[in-house]
C-alpha atoms as a PDB file:
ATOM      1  CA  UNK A   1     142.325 111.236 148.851  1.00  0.00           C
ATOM      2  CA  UNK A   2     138.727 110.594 147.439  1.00  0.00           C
ATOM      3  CA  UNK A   3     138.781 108.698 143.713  1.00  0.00           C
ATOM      4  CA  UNK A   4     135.497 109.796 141.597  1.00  0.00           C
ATOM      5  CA  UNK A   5     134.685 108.854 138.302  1.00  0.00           C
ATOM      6  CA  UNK A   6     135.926 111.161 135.441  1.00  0.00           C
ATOM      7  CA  UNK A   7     133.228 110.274 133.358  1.00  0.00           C
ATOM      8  CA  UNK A   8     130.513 111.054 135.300  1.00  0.00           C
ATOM      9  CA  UNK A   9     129.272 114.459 135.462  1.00  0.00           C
ATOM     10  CA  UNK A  10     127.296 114.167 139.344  1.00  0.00           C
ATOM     11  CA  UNK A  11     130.403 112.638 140.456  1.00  0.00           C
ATOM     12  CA  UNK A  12     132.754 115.698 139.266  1.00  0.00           C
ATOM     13  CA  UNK A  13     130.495 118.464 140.514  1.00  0.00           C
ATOM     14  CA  UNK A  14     129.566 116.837 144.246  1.00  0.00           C
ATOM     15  CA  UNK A  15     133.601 116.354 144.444  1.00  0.00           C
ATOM     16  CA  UNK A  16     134.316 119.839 143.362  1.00  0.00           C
ATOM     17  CA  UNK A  17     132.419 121.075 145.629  1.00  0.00           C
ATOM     18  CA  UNK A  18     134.022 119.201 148.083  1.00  0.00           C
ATOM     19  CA  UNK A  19     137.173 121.211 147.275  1.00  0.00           C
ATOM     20  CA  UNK A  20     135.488 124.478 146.844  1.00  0.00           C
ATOM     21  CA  UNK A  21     134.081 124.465 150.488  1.00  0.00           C
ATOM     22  CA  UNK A  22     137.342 123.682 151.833  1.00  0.00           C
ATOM     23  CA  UNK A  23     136.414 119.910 153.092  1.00  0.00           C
ATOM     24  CA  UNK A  24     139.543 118.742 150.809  1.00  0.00           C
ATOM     25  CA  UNK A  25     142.111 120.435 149.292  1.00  0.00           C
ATOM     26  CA  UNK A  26     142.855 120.370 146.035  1.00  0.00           C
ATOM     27  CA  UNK A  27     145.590 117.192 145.620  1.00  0.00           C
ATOM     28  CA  UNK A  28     142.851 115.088 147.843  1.00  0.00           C
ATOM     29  CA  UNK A  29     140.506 115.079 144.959  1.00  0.00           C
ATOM     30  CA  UNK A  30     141.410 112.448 141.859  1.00  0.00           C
ATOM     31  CA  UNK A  31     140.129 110.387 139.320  1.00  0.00           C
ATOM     32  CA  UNK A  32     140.161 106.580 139.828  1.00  0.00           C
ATOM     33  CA  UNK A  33     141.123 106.923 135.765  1.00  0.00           C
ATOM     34  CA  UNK A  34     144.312 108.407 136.799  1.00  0.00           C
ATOM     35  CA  UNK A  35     145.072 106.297 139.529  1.00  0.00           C
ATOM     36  CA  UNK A  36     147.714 103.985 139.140  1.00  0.00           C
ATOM     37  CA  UNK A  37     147.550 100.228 140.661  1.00  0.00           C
ATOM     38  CA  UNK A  38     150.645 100.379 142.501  1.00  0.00           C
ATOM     39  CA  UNK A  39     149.645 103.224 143.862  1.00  0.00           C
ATOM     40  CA  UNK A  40     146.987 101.577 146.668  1.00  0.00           C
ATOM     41  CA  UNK A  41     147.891  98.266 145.906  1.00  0.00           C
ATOM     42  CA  UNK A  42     144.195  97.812 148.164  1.00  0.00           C
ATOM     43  CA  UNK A  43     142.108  99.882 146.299  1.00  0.00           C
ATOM     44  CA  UNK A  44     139.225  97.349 144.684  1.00  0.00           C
ATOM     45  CA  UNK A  45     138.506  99.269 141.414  1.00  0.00           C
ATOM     46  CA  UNK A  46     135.248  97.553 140.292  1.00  0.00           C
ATOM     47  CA  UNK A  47     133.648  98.654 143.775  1.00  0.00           C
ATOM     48  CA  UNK A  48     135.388 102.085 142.871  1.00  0.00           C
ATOM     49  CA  UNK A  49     133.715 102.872 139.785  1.00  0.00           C
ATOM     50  CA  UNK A  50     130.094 101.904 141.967  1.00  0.00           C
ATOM     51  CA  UNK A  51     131.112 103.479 144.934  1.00  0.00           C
ATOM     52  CA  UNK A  52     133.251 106.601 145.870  1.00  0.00           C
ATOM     53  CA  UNK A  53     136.379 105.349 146.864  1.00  0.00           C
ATOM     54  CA  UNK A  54     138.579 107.422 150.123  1.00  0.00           C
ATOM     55  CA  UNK A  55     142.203 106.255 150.599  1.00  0.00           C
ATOM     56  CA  UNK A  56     143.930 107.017 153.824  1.00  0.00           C
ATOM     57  CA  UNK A  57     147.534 108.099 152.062  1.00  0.00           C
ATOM     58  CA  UNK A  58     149.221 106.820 155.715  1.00  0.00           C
ATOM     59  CA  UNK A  59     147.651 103.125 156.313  1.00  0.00           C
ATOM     60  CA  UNK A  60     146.473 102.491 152.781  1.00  0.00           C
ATOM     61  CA  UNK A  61     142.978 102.056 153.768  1.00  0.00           C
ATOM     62  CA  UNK A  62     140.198 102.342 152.062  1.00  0.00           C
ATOM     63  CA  UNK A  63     136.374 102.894 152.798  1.00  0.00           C
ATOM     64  CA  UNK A  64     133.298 103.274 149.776  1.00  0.00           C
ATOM     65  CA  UNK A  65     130.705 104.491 149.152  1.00  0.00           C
ATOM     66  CA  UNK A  66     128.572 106.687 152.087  1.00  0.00           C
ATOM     67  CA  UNK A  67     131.478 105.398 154.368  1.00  0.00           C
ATOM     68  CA  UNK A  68     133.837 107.813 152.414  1.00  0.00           C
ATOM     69  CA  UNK A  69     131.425 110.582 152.448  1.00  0.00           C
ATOM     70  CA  UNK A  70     130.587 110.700 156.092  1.00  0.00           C
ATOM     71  CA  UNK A  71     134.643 110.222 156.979  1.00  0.00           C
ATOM     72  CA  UNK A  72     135.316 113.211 155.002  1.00  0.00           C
ATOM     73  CA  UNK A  73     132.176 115.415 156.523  1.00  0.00           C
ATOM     74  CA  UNK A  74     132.926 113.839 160.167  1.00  0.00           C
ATOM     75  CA  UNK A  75     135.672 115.763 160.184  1.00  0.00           C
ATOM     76  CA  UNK A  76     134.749 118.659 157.876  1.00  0.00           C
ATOM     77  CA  UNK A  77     131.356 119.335 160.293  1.00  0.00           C
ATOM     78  CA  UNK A  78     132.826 117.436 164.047  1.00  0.00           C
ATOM     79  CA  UNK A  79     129.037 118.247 165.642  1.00  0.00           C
ATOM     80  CA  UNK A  80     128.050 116.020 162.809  1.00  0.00           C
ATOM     81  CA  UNK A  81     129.440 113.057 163.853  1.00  0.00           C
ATOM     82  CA  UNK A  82     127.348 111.020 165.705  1.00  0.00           C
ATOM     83  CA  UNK A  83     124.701 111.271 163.413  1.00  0.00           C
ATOM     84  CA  UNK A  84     126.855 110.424 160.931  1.00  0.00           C
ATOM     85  CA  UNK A  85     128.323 107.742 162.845  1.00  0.00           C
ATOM     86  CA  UNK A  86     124.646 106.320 163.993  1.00  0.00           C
ATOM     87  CA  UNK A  87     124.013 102.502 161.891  1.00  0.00           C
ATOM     88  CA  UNK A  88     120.137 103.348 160.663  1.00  0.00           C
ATOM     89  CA  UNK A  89     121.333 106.254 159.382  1.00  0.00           C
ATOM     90  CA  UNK A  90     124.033 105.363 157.922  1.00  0.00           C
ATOM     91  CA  UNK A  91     122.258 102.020 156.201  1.00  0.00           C
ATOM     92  CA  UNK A  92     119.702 104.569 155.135  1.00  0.00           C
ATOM     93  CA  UNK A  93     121.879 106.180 153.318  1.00  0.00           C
ATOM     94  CA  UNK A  94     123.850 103.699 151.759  1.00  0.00           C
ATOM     95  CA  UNK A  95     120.346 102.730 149.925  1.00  0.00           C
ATOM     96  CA  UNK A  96     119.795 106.282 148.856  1.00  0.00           C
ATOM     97  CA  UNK A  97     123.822 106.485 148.028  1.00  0.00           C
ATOM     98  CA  UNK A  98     122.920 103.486 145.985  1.00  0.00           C
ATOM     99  CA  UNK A  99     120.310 104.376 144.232  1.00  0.00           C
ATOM    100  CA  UNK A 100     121.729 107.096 142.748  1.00  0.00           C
ATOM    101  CA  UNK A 101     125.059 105.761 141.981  1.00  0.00           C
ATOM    102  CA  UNK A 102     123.687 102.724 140.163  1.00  0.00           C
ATOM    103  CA  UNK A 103     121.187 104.632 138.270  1.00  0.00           C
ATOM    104  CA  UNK A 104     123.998 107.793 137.410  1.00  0.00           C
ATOM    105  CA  UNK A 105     124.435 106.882 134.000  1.00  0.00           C
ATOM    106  CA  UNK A 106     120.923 107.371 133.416  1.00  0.00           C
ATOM    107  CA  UNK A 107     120.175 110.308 135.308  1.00  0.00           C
ATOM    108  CA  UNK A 108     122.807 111.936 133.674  1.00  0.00           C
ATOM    109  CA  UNK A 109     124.674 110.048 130.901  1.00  0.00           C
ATOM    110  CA  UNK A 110     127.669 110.031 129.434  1.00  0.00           C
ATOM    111  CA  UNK A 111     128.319 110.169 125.242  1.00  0.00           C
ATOM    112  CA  UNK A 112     131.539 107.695 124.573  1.00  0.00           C
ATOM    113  CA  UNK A 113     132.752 105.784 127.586  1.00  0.00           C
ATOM    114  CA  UNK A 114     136.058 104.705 127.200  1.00  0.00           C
ATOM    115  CA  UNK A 115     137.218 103.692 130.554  1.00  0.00           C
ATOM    116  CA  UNK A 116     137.022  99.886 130.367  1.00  0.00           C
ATOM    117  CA  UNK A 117     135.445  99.776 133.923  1.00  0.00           C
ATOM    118  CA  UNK A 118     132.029 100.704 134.084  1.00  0.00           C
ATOM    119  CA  UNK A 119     129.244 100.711 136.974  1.00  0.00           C
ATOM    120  CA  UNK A 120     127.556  97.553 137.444  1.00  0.00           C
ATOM    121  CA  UNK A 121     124.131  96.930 136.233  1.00  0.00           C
ATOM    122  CA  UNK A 122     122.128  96.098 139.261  1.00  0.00           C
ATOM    123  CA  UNK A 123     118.066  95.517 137.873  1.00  0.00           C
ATOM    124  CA  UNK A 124     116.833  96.393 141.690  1.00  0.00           C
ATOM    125  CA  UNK A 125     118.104  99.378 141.987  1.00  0.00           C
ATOM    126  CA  UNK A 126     116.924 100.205 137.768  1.00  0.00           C
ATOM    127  CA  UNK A 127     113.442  99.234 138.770  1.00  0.00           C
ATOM    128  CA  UNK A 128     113.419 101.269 141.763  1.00  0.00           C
ATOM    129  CA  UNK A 129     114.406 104.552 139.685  1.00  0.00           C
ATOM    130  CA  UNK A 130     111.767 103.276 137.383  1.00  0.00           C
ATOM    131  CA  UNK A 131     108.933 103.264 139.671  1.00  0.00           C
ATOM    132  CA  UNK A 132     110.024 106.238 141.836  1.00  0.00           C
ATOM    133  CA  UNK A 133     110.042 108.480 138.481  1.00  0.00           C
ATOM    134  CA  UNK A 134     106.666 107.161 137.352  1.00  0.00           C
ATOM    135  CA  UNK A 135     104.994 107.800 140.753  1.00  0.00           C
ATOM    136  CA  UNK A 136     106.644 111.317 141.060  1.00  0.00           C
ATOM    137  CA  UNK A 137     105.701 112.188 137.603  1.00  0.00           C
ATOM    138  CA  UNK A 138     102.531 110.983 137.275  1.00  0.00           C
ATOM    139  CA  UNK A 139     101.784 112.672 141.226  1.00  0.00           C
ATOM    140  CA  UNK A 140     103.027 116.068 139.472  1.00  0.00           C
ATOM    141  CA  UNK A 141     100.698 115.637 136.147  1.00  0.00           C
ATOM    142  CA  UNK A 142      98.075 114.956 137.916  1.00  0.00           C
ATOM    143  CA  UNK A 143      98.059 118.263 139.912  1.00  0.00           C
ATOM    144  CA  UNK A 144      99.380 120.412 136.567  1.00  0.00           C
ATOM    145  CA  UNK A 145      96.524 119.000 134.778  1.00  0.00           C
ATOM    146  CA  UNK A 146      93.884 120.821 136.989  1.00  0.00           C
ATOM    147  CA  UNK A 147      95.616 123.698 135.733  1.00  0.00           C
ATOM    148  CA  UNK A 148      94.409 123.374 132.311  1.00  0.00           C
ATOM    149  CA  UNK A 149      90.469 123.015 133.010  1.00  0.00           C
ATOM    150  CA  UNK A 150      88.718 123.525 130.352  1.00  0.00           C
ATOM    151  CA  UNK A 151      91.496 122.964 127.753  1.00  0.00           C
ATOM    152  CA  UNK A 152      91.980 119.498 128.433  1.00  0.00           C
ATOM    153  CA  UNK A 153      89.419 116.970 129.495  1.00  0.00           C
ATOM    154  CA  UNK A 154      89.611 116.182 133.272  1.00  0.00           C
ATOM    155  CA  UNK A 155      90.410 112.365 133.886  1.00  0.00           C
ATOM    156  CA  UNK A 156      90.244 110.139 137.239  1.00  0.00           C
ATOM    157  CA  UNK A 157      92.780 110.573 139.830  1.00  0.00           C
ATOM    158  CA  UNK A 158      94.487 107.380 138.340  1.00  0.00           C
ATOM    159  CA  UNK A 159      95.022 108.520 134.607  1.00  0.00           C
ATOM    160  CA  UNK A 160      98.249 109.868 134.200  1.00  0.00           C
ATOM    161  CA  UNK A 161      99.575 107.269 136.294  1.00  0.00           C
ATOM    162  CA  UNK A 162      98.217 105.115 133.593  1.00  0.00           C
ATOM    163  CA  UNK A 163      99.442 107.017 130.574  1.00  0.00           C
ATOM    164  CA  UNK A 164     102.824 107.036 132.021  1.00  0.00           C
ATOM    165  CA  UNK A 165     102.960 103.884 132.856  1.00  0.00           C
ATOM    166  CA  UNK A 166     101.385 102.539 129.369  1.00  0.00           C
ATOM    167  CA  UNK A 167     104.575 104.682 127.808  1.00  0.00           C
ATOM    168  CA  UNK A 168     106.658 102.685 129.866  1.00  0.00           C
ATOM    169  CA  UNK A 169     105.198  99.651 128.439  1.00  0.00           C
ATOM    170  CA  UNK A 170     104.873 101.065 124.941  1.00  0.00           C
ATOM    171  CA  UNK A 171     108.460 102.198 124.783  1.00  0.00           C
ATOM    172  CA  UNK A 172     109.450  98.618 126.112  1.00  0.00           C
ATOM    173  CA  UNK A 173     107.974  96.785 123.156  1.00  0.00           C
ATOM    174  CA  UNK A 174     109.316  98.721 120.931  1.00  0.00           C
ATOM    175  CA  UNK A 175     113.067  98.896 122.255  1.00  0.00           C
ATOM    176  CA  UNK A 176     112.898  95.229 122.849  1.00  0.00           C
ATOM    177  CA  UNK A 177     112.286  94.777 119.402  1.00  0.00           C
ATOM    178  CA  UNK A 178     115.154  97.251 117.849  1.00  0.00           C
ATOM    179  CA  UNK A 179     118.252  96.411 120.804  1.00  0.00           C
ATOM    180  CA  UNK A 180     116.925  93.713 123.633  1.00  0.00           C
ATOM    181  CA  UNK A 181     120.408  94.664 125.099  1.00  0.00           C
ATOM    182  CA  UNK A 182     119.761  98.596 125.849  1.00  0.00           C
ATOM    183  CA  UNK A 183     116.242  97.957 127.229  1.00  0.00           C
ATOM    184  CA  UNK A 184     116.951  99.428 130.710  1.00  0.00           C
ATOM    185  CA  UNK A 185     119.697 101.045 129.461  1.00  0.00           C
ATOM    186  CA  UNK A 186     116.825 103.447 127.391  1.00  0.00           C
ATOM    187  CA  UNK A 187     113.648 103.307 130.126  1.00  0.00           C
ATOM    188  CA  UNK A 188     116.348 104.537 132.760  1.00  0.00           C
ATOM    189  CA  UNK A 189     117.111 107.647 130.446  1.00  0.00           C
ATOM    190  CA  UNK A 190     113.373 107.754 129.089  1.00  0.00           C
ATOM    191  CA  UNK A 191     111.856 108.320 132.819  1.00  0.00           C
ATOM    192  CA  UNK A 192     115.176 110.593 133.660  1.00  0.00           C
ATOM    193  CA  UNK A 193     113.302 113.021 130.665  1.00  0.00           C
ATOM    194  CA  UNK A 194     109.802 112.744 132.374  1.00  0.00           C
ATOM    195  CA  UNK A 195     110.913 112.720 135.825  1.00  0.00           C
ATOM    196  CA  UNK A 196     112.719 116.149 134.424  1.00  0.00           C
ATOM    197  CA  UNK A 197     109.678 117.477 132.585  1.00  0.00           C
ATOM    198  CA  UNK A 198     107.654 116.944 135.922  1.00  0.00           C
ATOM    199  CA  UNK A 199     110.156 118.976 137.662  1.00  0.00           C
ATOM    200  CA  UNK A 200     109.750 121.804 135.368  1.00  0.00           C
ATOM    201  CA  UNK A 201     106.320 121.568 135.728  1.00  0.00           C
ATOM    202  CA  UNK A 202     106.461 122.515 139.704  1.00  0.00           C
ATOM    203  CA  UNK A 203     106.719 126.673 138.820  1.00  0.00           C
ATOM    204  CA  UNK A 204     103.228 126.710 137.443  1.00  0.00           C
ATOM    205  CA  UNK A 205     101.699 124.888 140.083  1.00  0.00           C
ATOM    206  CA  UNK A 206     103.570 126.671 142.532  1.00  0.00           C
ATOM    207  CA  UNK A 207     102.793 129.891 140.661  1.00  0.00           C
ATOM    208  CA  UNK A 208      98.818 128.731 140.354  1.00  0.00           C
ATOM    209  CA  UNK A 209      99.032 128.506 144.197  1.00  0.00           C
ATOM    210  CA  UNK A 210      99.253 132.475 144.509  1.00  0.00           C
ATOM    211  CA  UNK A 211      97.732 133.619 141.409  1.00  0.00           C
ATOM    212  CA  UNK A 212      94.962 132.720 139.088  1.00  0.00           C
ATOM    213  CA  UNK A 213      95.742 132.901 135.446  1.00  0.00           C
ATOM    214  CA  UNK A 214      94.131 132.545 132.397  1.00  0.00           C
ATOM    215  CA  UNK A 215      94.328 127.753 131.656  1.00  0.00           C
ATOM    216  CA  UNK A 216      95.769 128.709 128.131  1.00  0.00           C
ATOM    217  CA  UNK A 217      99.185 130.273 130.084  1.00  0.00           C
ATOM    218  CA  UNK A 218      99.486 126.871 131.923  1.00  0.00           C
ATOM    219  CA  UNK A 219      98.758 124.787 128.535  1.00  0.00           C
ATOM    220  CA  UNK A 220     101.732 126.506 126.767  1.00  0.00           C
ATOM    221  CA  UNK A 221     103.955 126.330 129.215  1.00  0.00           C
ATOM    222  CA  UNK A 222     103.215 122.371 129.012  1.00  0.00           C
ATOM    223  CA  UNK A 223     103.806 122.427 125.478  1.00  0.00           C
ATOM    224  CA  UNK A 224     107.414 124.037 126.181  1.00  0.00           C
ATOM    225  CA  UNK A 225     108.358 121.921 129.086  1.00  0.00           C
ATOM    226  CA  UNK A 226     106.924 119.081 126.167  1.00  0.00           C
ATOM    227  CA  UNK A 227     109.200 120.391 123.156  1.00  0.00           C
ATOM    228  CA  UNK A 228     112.314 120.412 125.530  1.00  0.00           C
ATOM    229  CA  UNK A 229     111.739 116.785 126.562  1.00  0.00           C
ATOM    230  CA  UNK A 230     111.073 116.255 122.778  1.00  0.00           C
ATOM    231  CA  UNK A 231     114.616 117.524 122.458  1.00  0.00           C
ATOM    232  CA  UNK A 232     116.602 116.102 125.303  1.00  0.00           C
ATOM    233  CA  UNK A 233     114.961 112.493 124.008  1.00  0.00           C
ATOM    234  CA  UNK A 234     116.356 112.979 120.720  1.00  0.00           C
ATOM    235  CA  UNK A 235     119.713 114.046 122.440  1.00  0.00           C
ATOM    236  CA  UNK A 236     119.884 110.604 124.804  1.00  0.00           C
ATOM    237  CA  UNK A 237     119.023 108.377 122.256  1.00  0.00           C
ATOM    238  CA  UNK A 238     121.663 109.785 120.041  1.00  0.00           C
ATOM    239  CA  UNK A 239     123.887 108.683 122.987  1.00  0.00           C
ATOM    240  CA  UNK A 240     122.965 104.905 123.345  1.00  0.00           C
ATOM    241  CA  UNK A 241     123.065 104.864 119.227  1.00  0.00           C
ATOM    242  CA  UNK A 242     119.315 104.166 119.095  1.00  0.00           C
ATOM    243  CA  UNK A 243     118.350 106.059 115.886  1.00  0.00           C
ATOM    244  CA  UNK A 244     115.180 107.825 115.495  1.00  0.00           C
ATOM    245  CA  UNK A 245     112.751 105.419 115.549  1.00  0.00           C
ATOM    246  CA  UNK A 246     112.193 105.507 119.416  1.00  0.00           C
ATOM    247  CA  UNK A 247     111.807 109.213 119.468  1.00  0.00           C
ATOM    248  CA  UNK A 248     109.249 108.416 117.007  1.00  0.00           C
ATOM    249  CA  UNK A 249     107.180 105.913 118.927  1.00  0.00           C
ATOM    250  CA  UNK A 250     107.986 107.975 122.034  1.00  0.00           C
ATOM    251  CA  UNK A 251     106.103 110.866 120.268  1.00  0.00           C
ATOM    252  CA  UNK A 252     103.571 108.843 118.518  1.00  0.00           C
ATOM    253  CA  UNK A 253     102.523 107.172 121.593  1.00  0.00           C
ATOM    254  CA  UNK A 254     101.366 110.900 123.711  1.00  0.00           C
ATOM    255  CA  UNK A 255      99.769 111.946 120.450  1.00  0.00           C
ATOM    256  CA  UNK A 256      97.656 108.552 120.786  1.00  0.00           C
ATOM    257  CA  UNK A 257      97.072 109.200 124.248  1.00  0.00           C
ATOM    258  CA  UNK A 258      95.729 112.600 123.783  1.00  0.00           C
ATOM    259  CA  UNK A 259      93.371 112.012 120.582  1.00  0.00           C
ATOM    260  CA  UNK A 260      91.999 109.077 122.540  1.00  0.00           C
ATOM    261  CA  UNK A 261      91.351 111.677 125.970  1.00  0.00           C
ATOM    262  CA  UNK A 262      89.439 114.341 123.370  1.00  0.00           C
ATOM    263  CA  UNK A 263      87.462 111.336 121.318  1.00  0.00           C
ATOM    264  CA  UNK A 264      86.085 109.602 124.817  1.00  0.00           C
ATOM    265  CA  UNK A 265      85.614 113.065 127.038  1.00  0.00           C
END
């Protein structure tokens, strides 16, 4: 039986899944929520909540994590198993296992928590996601803006990584000021929205790639993919109980950023 966390939404789907291909069946899927303790007496829930838990129902054992995973598709995919059985890539990924499952509640996150066990804070793994989104995002703006010639003043091959790494430091300030105690909490969800925004900014490069449009088609799209992170910042701060004055400064500081590129071009 594999536990996975009811209140997280990458957990429920990659488990469903699970069941809808036929690797489990459906009674081999639970909640750790729903689990009672006497029923695996062994089960550590702390490490459950950070890492996938898979019970055997006839020893009692239990394995975590990408251990669980790769027992379940060992024997779901047999010609997969000595790859999945081979140590580098199995450390490898644990770290990528890792670094998603301590950063889940900021890649996706999750409005009212009430189970009193909740995934660890580990700072590594936060500043990890933190610089992997800002290199990914600023890689991506830095190709989109090419796009736009003519529209918007062309910068050196180091400026957006600069302007999204400024809002990193902006946004810090000011979050620091209003709640100290949701600082990574908010720059986790913050760079979830840009990382996101970057991502939908991949069809009009891809597009630019085959076809040659007119800058001012690539400029609104921008402004769309914009408005949408506009609103999904005003949706995750809602969630951590922020109020609006981060969604101001979050706002206030690209409208800075792009009077200053037009007044020095």
């Amino acid at each position: 039986m594999i536990l996975f966390d009811a209140e997280c939404p990458i957990c429920k789907v990659y488990t469903r899944a699970l069941v809808s291909t036929g690797v489990l069946n459906m009674d081999e899927r639970a909640a750790y929520q729903n689990i009672a303790q006497e029923t695996c007496p062994m089960l550590d829930r702390q490490r459950a909540v950070n890492e996938i838990a898979l019970i055997d129902q006839t020893t009692g054992e239990v394995s975590y994590g990408i251990n669980s995973l790769f027992k379940v598709l060992a024997v779901a995919i047999p010609v997969l198993k000595p790859l999945l059985q081979f140590s580098p890539f199995v450390w490898l990924m644990s770290k990528v296992y890792a670094f998603i499952s301590y950063n889940r509640r900021v890649i996706a996150p999750v409005a009212d928590a009430q189970y009193h066990l909740q995934p660890t804070f580990r700072l590594d793994y936060r500043m990890a996601y933190l610089l992997f989104t800002w290199a990914i995002t600023s890689y991506i703006l830095t190709a989109y803006v090419h796009l736009m010639y003519g529209l918007l003043p062309q910068g050196n091959t180091y400026r957006e990584y600069l302007i999204c790494g400024g809002q990193v430091f902006f946004q810090s300030v000011i979050v620091t000021i209003l709640a100290k105690d949701k600082l990574w909490a908010y720059l986790g969800n913050m760079m979830t929205i840009s990382f996101a925004g970057a991502m939908l900014l991949l069809p009009g490069i891809t597009i630019a790639a085959y076809f040659s449009l007119n800058p001012i088609w690539y400029v609104l799209y921008f402004l769309a993919v914009a408005g949408l992170m506009f609103l999904e910042h005003i949706r995750r701060v809602r969630i951590l109980k922020l109020g609006w004055t981060l969604t101001i400064s979050w706002a206030l500081y690209r409208l800075m950023v792009l009077l200053f590129i037009f007044w020095t071009k």
